[in-house]
PDB file of N, CA and C in Angstrom:
ATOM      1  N   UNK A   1     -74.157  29.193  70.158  1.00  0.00           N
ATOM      2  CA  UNK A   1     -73.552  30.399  69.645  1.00  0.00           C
ATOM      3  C   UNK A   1     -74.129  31.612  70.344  1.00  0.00           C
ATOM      4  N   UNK A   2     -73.369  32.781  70.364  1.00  0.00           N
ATOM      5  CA  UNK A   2     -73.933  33.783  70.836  1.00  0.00           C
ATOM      6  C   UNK A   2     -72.561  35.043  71.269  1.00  0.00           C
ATOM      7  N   UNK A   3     -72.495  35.610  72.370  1.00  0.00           N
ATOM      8  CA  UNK A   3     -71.600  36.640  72.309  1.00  0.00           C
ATOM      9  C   UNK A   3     -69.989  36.107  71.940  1.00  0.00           C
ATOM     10  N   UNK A   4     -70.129  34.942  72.278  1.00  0.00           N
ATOM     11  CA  UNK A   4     -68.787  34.156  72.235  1.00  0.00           C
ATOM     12  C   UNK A   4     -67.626  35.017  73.087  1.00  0.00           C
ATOM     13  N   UNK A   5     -66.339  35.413  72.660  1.00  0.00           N
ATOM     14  CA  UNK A   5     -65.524  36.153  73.305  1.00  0.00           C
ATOM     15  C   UNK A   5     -66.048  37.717  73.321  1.00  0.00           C
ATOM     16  N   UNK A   6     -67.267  38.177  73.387  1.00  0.00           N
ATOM     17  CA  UNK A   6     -67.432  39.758  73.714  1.00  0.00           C
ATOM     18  C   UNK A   6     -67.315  40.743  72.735  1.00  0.00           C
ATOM     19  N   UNK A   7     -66.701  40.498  71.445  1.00  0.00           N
ATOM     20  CA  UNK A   7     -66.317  41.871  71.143  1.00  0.00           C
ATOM     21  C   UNK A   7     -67.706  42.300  70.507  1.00  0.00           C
ATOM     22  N   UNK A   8     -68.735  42.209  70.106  1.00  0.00           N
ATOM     23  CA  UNK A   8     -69.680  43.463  70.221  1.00  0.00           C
ATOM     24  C   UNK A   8     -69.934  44.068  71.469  1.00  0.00           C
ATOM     25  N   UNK A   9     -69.989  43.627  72.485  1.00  0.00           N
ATOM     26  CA  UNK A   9     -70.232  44.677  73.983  1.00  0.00           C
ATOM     27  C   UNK A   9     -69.151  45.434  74.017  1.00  0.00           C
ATOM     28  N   UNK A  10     -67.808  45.132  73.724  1.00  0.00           N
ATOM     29  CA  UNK A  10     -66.650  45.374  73.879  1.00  0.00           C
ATOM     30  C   UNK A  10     -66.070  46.490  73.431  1.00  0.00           C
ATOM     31  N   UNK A  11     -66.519  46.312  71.654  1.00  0.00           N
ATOM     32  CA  UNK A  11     -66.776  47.743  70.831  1.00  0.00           C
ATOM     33  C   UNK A  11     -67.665  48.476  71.393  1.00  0.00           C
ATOM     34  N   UNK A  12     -69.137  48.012  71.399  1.00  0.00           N
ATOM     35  CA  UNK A  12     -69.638  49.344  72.097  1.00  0.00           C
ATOM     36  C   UNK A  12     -69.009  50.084  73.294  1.00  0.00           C
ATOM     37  N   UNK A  13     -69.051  49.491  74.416  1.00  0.00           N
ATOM     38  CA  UNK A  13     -67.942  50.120  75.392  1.00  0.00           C
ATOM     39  C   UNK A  13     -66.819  51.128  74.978  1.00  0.00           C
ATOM     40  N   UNK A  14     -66.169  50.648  73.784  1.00  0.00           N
ATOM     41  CA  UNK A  14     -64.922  51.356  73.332  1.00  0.00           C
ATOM     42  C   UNK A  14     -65.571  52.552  72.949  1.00  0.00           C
ATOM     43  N   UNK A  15     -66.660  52.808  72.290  1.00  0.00           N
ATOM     44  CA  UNK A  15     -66.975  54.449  71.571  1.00  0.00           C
ATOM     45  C   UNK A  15     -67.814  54.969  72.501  1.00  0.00           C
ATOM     46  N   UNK A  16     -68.822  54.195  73.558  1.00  0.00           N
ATOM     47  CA  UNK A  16     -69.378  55.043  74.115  1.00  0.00           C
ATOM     48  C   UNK A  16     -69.557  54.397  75.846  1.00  0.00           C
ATOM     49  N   UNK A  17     -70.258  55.029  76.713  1.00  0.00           N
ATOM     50  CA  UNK A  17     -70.323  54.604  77.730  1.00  0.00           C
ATOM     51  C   UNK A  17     -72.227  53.827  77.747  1.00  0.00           C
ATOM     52  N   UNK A  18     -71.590  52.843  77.864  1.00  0.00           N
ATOM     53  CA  UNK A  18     -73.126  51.918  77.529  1.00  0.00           C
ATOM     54  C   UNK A  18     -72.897  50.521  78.790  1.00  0.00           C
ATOM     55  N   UNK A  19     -74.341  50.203  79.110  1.00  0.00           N
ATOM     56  CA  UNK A  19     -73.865  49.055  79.924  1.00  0.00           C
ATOM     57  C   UNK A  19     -74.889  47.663  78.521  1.00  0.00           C
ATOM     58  N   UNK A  20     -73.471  46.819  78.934  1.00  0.00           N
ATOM     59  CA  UNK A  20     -74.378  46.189  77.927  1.00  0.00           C
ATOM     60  C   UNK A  20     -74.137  44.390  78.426  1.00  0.00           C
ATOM     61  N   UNK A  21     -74.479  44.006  78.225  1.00  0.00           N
ATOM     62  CA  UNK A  21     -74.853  42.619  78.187  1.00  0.00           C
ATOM     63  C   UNK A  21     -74.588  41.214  77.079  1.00  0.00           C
ATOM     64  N   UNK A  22     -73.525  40.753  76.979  1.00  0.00           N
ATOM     65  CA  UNK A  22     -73.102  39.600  76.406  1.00  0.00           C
ATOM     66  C   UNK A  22     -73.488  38.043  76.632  1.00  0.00           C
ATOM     67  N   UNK A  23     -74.402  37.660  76.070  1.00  0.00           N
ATOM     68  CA  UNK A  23     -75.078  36.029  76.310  1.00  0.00           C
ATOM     69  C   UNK A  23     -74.629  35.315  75.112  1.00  0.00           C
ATOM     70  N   UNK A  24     -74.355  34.167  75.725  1.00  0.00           N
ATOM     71  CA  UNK A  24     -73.740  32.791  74.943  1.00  0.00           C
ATOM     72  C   UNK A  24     -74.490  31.963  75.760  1.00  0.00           C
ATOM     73  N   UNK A  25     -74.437  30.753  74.973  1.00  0.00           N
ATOM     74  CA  UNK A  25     -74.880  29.168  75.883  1.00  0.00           C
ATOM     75  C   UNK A  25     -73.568  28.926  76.744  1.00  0.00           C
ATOM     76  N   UNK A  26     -72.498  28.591  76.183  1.00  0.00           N
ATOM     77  CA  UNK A  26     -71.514  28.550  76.806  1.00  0.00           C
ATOM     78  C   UNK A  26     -70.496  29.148  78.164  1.00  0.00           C
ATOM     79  N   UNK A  27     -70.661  28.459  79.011  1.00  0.00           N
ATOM     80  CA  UNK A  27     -70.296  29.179  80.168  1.00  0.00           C
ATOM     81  C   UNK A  27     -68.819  29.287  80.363  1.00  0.00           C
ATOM     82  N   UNK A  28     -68.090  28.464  79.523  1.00  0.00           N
ATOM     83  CA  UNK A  28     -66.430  28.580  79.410  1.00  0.00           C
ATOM     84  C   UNK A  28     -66.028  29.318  78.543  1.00  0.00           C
ATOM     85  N   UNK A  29     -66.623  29.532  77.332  1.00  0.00           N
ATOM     86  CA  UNK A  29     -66.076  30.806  76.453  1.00  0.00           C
ATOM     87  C   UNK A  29     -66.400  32.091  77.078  1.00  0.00           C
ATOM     88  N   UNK A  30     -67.561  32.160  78.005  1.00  0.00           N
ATOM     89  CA  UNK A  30     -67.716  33.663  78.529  1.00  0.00           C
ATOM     90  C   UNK A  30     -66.663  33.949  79.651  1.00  0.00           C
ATOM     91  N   UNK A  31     -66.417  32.598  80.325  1.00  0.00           N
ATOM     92  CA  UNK A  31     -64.805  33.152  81.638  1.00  0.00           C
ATOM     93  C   UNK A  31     -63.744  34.005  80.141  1.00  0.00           C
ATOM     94  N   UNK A  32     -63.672  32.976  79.121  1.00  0.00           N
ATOM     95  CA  UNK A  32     -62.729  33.829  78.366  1.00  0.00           C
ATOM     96  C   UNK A  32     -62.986  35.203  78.261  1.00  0.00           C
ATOM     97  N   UNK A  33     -64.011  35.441  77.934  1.00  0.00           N
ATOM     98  CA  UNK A  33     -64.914  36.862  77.638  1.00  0.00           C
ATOM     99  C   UNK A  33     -64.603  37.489  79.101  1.00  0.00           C
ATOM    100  N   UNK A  34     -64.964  37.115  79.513  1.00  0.00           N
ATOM    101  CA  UNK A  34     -64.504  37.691  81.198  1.00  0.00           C
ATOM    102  C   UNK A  34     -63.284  38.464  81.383  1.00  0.00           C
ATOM    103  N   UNK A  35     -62.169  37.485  80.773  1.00  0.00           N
ATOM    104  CA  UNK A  35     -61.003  38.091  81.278  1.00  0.00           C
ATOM    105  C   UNK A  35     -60.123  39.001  80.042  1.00  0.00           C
ATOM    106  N   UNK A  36     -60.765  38.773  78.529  1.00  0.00           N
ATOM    107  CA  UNK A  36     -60.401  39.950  77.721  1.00  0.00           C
ATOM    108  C   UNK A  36     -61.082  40.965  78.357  1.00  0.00           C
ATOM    109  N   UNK A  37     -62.455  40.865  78.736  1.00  0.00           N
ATOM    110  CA  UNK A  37     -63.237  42.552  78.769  1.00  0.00           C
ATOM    111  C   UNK A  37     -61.920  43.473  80.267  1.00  0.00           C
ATOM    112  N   UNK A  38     -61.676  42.210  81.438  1.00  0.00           N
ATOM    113  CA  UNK A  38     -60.667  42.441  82.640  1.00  0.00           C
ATOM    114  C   UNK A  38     -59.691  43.323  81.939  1.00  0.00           C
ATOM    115  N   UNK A  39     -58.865  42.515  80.905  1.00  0.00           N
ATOM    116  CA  UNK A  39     -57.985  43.285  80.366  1.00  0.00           C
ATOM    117  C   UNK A  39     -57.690  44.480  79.760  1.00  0.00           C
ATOM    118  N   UNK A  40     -58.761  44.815  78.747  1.00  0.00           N
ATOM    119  CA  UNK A  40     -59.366  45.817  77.973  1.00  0.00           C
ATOM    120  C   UNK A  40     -59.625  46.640  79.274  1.00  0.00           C
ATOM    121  N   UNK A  41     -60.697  46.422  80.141  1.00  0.00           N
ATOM    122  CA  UNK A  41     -60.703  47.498  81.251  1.00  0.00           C
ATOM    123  C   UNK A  41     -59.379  48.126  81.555  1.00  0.00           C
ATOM    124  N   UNK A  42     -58.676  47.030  82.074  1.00  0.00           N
ATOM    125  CA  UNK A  42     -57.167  47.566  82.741  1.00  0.00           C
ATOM    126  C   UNK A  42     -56.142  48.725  81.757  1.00  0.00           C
ATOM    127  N   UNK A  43     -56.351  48.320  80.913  1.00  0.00           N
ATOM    128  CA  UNK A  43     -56.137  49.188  79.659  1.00  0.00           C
ATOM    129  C   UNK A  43     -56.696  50.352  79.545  1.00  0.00           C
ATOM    130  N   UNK A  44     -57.587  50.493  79.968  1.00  0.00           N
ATOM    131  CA  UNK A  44     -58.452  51.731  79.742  1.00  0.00           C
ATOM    132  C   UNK A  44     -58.831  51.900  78.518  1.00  0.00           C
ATOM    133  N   UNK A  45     -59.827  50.738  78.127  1.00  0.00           N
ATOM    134  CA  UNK A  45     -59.799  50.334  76.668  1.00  0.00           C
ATOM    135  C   UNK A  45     -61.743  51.243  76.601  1.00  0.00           C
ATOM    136  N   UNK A  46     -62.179  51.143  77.032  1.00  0.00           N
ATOM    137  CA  UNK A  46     -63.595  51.518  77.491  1.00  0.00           C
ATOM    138  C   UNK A  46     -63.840  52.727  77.604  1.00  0.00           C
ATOM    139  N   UNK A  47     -64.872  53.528  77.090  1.00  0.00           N
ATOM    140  CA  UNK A  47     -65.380  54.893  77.076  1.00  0.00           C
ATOM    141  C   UNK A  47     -65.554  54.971  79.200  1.00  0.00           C
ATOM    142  N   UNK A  48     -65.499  55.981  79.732  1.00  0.00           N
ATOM    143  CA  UNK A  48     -66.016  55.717  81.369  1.00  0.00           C
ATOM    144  C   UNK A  48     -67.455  55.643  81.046  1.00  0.00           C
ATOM    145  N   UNK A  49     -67.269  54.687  82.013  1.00  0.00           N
ATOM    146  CA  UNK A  49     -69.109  54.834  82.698  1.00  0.00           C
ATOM    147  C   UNK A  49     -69.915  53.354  81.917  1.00  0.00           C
ATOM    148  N   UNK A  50     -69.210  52.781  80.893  1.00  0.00           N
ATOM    149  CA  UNK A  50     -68.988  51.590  80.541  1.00  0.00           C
ATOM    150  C   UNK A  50     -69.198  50.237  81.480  1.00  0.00           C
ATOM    151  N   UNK A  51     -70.188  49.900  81.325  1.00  0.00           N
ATOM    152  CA  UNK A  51     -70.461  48.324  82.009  1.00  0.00           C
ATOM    153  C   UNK A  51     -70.657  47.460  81.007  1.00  0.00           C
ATOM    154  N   UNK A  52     -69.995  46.116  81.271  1.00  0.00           N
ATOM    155  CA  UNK A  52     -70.181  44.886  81.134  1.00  0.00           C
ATOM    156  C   UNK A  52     -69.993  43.483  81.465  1.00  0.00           C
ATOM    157  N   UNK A  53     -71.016  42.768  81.192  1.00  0.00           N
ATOM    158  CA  UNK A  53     -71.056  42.011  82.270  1.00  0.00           C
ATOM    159  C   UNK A  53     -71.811  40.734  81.110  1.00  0.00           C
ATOM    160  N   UNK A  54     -71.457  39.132  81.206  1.00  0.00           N
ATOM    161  CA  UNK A  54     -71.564  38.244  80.402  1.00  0.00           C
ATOM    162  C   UNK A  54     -72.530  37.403  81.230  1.00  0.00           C
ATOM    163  N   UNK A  55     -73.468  36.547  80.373  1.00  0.00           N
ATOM    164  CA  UNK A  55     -74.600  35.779  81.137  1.00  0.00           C
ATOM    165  C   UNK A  55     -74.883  34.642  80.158  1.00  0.00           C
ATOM    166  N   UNK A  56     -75.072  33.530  80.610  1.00  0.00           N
ATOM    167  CA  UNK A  56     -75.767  32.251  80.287  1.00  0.00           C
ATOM    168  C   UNK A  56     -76.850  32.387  79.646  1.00  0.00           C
ATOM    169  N   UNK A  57     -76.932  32.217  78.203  1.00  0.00           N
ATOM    170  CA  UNK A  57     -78.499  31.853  77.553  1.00  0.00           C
ATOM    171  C   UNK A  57     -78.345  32.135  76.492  1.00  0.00           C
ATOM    172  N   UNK A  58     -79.342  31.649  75.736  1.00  0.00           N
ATOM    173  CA  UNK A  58     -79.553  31.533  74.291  1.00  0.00           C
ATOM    174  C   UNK A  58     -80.798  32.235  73.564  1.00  0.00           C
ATOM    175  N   UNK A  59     -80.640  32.697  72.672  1.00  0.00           N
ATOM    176  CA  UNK A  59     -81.568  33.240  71.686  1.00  0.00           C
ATOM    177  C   UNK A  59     -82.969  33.287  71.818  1.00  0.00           C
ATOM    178  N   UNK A  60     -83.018  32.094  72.133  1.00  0.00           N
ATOM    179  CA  UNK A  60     -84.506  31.415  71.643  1.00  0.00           C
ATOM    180  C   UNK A  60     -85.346  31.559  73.315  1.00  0.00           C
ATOM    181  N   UNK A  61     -84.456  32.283  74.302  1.00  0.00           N
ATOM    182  CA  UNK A  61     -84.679  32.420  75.692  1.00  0.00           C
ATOM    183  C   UNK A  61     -83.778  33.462  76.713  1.00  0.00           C
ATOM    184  N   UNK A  62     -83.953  34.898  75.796  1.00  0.00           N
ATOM    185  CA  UNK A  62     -82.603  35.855  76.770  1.00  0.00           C
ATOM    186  C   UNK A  62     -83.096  35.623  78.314  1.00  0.00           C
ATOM    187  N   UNK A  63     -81.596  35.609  78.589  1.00  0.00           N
ATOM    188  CA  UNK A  63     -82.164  35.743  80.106  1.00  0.00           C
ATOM    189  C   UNK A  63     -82.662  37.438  81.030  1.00  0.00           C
ATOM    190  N   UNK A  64     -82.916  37.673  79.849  1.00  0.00           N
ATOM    191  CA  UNK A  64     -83.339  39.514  80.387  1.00  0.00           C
ATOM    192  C   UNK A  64     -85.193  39.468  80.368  1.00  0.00           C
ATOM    193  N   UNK A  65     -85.570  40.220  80.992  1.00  0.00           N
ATOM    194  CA  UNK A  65     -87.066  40.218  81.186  1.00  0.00           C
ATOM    195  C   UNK A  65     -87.553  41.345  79.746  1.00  0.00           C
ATOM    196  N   UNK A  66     -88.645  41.202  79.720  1.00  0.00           N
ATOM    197  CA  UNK A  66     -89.421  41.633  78.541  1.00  0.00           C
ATOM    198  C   UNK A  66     -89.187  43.029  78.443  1.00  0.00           C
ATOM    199  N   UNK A  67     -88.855  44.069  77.174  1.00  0.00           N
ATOM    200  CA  UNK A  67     -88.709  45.309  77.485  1.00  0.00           C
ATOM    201  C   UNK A  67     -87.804  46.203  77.929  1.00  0.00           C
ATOM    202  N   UNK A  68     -86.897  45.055  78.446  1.00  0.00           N
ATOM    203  CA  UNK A  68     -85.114  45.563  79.431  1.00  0.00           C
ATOM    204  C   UNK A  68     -84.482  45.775  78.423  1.00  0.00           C
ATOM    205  N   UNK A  69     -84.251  45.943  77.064  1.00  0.00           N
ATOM    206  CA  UNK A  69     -83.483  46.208  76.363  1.00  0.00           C
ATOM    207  C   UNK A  69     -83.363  47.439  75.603  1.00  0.00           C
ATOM    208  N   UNK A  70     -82.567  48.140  75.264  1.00  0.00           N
ATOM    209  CA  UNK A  70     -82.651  49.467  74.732  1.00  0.00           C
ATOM    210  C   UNK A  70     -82.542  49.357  73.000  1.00  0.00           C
ATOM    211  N   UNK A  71     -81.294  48.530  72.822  1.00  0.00           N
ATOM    212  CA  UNK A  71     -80.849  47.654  71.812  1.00  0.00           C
ATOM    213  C   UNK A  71     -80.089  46.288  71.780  1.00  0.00           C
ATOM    214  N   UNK A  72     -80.648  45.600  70.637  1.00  0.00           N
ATOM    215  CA  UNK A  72     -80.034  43.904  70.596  1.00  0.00           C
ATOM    216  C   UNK A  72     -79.092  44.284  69.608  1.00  0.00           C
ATOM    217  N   UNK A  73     -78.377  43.528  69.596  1.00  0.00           N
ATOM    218  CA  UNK A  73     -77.311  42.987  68.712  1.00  0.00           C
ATOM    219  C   UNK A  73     -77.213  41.377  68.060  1.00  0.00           C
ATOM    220  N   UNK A  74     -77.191  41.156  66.915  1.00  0.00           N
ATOM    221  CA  UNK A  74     -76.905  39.715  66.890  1.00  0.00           C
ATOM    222  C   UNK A  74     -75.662  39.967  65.740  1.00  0.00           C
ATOM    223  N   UNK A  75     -74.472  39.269  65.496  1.00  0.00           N
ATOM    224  CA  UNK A  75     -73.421  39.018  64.558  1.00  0.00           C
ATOM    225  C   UNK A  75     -73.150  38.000  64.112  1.00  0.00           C
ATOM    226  N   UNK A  76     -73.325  37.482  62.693  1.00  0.00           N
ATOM    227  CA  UNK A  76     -73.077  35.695  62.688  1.00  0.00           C
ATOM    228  C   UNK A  76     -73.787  34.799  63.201  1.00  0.00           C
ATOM    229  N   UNK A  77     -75.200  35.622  63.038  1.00  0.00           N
ATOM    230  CA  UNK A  77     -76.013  34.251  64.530  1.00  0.00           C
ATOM    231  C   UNK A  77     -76.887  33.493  63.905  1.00  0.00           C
ATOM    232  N   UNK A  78     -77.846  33.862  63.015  1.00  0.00           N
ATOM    233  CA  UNK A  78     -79.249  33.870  62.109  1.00  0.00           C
ATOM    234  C   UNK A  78     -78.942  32.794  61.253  1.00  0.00           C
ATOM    235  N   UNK A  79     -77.762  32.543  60.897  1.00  0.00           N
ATOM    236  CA  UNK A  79     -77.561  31.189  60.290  1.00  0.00           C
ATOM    237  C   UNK A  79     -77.182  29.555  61.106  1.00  0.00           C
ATOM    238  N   UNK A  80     -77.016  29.917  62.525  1.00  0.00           N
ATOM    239  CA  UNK A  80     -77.268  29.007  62.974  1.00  0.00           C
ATOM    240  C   UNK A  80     -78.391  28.990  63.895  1.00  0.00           C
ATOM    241  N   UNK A  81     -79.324  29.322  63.671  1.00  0.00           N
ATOM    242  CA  UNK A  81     -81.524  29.331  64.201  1.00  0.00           C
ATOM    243  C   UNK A  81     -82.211  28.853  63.113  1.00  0.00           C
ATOM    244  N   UNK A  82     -82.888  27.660  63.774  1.00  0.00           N
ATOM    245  CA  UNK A  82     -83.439  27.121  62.716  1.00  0.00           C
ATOM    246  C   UNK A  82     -84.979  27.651  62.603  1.00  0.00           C
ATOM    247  N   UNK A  83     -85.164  28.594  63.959  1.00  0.00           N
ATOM    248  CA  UNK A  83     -86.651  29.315  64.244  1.00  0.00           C
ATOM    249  C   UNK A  83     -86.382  30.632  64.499  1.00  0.00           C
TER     250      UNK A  83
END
């Protein structure tokens, strides 16, 4: 579990210009994620100046280095961690 199809990066994007970062285990639900955020861009669904961009990993191991974060997000997640 984890960003699944995007929409918390997605919303943020929508109200403000933020670069943000979407991780799942799953590397086939994020192509999905991929090509709503494509769409939503094309749309001009996104505040400008808006980045995002989806990555491989799980909870228990972000793939971001120590400190790189400004803010986390988790939605629906805490009930499936058993640590």
């Amino acid at each position: 579990m984890g960003t699944r199809f995007g929409p918390v990066p997605m919303e943020l994007a929508a109200i403000a210009p933020v670069h943000a970062v979407g991780v799942d285990v799953d590397a086939e639900v994020l192509k999905a994620a991929e090509t709503l955020e494509a769409a939503a861009a094309k749309a001009g669904g996104f505040s400008p100046g808006s980045e995002i961009r989806f990555e491989v990993g799980d909870a228990y191991a972000l793939p971001r280095p120590d400190e790189s974060l400004d803010l986390a997000t988790a939605r629906f997640v805490f009930q499936h961690l058993d640590d």
